[in-house]
Protein backbone atom coordinates (compact mmCIF):
# COMPACT_ATOMS: atom_id res chain seq x y z
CA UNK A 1 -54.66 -3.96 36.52
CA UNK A 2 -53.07 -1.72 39.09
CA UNK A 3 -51.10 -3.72 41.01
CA UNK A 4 -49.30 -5.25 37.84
CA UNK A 5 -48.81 -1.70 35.97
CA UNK A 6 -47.29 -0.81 39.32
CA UNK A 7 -45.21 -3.65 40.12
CA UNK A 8 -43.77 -3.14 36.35
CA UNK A 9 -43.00 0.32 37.34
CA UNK A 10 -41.05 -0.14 40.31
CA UNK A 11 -38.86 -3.30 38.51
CA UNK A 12 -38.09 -0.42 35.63
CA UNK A 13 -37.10 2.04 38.44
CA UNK A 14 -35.07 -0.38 39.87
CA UNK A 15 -37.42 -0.31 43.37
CA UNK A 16 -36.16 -3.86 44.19
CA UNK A 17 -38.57 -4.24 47.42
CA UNK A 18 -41.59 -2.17 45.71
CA UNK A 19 -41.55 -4.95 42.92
CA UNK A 20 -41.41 -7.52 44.99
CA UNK A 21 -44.06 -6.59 47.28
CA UNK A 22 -46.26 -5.18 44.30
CA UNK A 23 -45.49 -8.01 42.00
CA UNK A 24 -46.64 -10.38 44.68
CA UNK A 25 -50.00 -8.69 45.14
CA UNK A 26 -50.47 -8.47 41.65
CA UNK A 27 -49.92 -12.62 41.86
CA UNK A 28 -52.06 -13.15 44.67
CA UNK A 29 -55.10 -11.03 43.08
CA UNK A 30 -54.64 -12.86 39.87
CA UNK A 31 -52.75 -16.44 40.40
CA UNK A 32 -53.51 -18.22 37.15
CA UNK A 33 -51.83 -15.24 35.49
CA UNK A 34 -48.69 -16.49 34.28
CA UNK A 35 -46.99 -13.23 33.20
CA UNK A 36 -47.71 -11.99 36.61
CA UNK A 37 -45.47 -15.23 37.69
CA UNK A 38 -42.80 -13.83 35.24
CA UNK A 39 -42.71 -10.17 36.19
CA UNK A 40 -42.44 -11.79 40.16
CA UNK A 41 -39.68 -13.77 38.92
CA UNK A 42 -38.04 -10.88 37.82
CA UNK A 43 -38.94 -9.15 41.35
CA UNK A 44 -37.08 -12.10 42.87
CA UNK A 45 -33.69 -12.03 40.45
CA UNK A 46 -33.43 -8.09 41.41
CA UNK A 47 -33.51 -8.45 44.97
CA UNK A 48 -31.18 -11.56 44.34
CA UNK A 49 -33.46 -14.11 45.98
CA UNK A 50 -32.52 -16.86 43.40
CA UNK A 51 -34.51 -19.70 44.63
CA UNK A 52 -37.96 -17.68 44.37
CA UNK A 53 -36.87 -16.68 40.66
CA UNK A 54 -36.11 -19.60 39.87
CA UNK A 55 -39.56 -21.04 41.38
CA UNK A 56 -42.10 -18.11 39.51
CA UNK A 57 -40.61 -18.65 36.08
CA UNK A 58 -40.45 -22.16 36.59
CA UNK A 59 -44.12 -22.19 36.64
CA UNK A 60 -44.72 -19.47 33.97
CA UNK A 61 -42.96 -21.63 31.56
CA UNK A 62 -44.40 -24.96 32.83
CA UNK A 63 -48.00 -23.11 32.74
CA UNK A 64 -47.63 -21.94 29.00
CA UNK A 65 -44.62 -23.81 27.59
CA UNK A 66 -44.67 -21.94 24.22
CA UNK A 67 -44.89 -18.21 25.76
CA UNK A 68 -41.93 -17.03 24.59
CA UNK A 69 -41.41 -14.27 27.03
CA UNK A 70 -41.82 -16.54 29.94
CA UNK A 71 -39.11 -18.91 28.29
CA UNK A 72 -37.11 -15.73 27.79
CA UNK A 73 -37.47 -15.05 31.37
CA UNK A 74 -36.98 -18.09 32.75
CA UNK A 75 -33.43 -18.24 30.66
CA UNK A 76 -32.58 -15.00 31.58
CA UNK A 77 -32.88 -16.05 35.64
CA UNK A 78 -30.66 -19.04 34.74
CA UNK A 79 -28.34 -17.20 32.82
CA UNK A 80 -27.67 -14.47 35.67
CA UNK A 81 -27.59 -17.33 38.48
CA UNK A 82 -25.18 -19.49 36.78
CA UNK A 83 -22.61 -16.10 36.45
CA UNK A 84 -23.02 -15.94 32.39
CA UNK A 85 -25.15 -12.78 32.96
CA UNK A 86 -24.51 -9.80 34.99
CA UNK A 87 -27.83 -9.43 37.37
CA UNK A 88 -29.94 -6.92 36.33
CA UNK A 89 -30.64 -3.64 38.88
CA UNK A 90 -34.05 -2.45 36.75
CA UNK A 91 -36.54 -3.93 34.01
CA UNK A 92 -34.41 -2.01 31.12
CA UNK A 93 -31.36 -4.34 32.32
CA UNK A 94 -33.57 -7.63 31.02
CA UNK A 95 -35.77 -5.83 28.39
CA UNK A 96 -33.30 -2.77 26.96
CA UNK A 97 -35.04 -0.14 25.23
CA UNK A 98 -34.73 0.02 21.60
């Protein structure tokens, strides 16, 4: 899918208003897509728009409760809103490279 492979690369290259705009589209081609919800969540925490983070992992997690990337998501966004995380500026920031 295009529009998620390129919403991916713009969170990793730390294009905060590419993701968000690509992530989106990737949601509204595909809306029962969960992880698409996550990656947009992401989007949202990068261009530090907390209350639409907060609302697209929300419903990744509530959508598949035992996906543990979406749970890992969803704590991530909590962690950086609530100051016990620094916020991210790419995708390596929440995912590093190993």
């Amino acid at each position: 899918d295009v529009a998620r492979e390129a919403g991916i690369a713009a969170l990793d290259c730390g294009a905060v208003d590419d993701a968000v705009r690509l992530c989106s589209a990737a949601v509204r081609l595909s809306p029962d897509d969960l992880g698409l919800q996550a990656n947009l969540s992401l989007a949202y925490l990068l261009a530090a728009d907390d209350e639409h983070a907060v609302e697209c992992a929300k419903v990744a997690v509530e959508g598949a409760p035992n996906d543990e990337i979406s749970k890992g998501v969803y704590s991530f966004v909590k962690d950086v809103i609530a100051g016990r995380r620094e916020r991210p500026k790419r995708l390596s920031d929440v995912f590093p490279i190993r």
